[in-house]
Protein backbone atom coordinates (compact mmCIF):
# COMPACT_ATOMS: atom_id res chain seq x y z
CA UNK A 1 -16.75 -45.42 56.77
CA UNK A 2 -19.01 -44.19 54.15
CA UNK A 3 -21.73 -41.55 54.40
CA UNK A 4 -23.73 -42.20 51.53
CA UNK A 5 -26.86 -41.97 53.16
CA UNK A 6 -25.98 -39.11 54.88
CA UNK A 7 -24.95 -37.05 51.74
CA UNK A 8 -27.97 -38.63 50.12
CA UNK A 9 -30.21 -37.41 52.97
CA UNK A 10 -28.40 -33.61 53.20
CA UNK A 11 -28.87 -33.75 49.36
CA UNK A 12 -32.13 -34.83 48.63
CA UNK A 13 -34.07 -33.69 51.16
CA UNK A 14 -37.44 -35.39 52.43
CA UNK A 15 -40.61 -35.45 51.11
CA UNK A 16 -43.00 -37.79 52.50
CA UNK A 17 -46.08 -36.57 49.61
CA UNK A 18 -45.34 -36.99 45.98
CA UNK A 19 -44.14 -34.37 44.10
CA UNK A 20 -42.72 -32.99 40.71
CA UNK A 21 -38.90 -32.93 40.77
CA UNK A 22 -37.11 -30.07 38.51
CA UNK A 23 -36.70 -32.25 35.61
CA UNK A 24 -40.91 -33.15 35.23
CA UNK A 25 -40.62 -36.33 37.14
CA UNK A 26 -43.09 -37.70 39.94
CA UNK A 27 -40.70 -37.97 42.85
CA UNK A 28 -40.96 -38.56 46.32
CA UNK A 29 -38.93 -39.29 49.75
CA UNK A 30 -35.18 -39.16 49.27
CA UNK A 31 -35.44 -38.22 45.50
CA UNK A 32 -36.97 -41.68 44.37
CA UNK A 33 -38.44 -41.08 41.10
CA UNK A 34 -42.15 -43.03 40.68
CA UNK A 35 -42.84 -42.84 37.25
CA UNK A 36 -42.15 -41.16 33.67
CA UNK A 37 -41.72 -37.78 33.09
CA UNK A 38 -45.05 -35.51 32.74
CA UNK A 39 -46.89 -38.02 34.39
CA UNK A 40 -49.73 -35.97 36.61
CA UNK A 41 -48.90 -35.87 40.48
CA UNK A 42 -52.71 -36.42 40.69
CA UNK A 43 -51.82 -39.81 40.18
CA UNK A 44 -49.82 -40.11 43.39
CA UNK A 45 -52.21 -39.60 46.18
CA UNK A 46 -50.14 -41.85 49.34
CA UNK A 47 -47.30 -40.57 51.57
CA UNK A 48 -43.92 -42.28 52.51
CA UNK A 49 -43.34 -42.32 55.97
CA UNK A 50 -39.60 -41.44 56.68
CA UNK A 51 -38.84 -44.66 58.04
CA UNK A 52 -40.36 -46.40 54.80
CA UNK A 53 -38.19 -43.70 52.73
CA UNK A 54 -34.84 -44.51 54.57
CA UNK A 55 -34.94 -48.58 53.87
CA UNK A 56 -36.52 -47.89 50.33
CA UNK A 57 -33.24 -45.45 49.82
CA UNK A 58 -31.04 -47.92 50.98
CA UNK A 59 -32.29 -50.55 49.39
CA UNK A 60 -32.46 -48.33 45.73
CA UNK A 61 -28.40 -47.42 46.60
CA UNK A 62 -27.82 -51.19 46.74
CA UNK A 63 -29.26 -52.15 43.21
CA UNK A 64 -27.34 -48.91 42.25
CA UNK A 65 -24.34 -50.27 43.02
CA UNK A 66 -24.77 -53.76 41.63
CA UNK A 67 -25.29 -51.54 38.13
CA UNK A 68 -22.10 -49.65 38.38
CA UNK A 69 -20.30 -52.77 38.92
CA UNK A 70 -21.42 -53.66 35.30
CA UNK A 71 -20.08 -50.48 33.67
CA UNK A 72 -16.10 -51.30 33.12
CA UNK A 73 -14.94 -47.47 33.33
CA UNK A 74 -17.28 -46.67 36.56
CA UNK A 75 -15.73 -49.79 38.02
CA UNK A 76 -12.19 -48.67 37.22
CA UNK A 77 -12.70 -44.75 38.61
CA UNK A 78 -13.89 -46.45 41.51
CA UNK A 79 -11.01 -48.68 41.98
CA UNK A 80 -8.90 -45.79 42.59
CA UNK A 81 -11.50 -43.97 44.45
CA UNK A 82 -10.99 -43.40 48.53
CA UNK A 83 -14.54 -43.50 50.37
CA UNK A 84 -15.47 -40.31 49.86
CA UNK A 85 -14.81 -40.14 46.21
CA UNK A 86 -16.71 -43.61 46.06
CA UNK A 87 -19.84 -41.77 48.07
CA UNK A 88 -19.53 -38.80 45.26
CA UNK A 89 -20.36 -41.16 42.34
CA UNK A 90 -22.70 -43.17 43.95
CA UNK A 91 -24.38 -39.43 44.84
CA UNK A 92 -24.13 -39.20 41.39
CA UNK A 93 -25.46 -42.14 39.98
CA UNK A 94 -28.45 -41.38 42.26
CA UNK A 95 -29.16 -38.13 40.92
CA UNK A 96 -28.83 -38.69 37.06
CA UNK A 97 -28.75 -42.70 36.82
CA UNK A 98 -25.87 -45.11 36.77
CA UNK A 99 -26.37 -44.12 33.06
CA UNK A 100 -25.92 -40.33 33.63
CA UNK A 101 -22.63 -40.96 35.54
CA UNK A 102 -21.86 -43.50 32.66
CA UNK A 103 -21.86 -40.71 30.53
CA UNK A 104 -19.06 -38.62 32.42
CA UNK A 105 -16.60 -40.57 30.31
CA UNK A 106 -13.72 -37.99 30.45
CA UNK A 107 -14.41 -37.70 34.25
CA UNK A 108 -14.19 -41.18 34.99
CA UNK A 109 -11.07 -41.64 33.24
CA UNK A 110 -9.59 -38.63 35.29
CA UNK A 111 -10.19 -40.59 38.51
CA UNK A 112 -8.95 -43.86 37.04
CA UNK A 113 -5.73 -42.10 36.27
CA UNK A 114 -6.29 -40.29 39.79
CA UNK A 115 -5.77 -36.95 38.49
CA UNK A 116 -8.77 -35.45 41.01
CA UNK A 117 -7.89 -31.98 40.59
CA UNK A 118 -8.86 -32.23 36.74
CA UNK A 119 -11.78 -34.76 37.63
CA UNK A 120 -13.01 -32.14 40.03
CA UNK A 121 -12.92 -29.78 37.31
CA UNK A 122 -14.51 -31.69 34.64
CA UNK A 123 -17.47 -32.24 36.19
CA UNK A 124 -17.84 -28.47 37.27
CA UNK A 125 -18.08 -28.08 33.34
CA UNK A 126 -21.19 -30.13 32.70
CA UNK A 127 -24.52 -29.76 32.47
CA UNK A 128 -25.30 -31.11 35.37
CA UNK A 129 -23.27 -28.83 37.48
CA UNK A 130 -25.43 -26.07 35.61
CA UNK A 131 -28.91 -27.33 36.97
CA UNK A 132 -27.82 -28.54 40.93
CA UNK A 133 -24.61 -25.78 40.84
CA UNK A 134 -24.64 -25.95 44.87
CA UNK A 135 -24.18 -30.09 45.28
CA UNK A 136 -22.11 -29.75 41.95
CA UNK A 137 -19.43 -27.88 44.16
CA UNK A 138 -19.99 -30.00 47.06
CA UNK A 139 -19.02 -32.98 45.24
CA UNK A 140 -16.27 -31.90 42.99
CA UNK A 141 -14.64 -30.63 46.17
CA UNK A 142 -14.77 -34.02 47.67
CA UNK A 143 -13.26 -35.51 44.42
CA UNK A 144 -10.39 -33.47 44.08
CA UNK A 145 -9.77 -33.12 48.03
CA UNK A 146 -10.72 -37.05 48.79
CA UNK A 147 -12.31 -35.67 52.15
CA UNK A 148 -15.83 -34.67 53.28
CA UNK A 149 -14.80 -31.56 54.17
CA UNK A 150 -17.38 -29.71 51.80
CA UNK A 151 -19.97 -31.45 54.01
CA UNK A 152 -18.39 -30.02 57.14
CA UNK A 153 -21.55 -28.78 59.32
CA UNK A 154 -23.57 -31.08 57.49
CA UNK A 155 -23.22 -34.11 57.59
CA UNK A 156 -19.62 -34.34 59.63
């Protein structure tokens, strides 16, 4: 059973007023970006009840999805992916983009050829385990171990 929502929940966090995310971007509930980079938070003035945040999350997940069924290597890692190592790269893609995740090329041909343990590493050498170190971790334990046990007390 997958616990996307969950780890996207733990992850995230909730915000129900907009604010500016680390990378300059107008964010708000579960990490949903609202606009272009620099753009002034003065230009945001609602809230997002959590209820509204939850279905607009879910709904967000689901287009993410149909887009990483168009990307041939993100639809082969996934192929050999259990369900948590499916919920880690849709975490992913939610974080940086399907794009972003796109772009872990040598990662994504590490799953495909199942080798998690080198997966796991790979991704602990990019950039974006430099800016969210603590959910880097997280995840590339749940690659290379193919359980949620990083998420024990958490979410399990």
């Amino acid at each position: 059973m997958s616990e996307i929502i969950k780890i996207l929940k733990f992850e995230e966090g909730y915000r129900a007023k907009p604010y500016i995310d680390t990378e300059g971007f107008p964010t708000v509930a579960y990490g949903i970006k609202l606009g272009p980079r620099g753009c002034p938070i003065e230009h945001y003035t609602f809230t997002v009840p959590e209820a509204v945040g939850s279905i607009w999350l879910e709904n967000l997940l689901a287009n993410n999805r149909l887009q990483m069924n168009g990307i041939p290597a993100i639809v082969d890692a996934l192929q050999h992916c259990n369900q948590p190592r499916s919920d880690i790269l849709y975490s992913m893609a939610w974080q940086m983009g399907v794009d972003g995740l796109a772009g872990f090329k040598n990662t994504l041909a590490l799953i495909a050829q199942e080798n998690f343990t080198a997966a796991a590493s790979s991704m602990l050498m990019s950039k974006w385990a430099r800016q969210t170190p603590n959910r880097a971790k997280r995840h590339a334990e749940a690659m290379r171990s193919g359980s949620y046990q990083s998420y024990k007390g958490v979410i399990i």
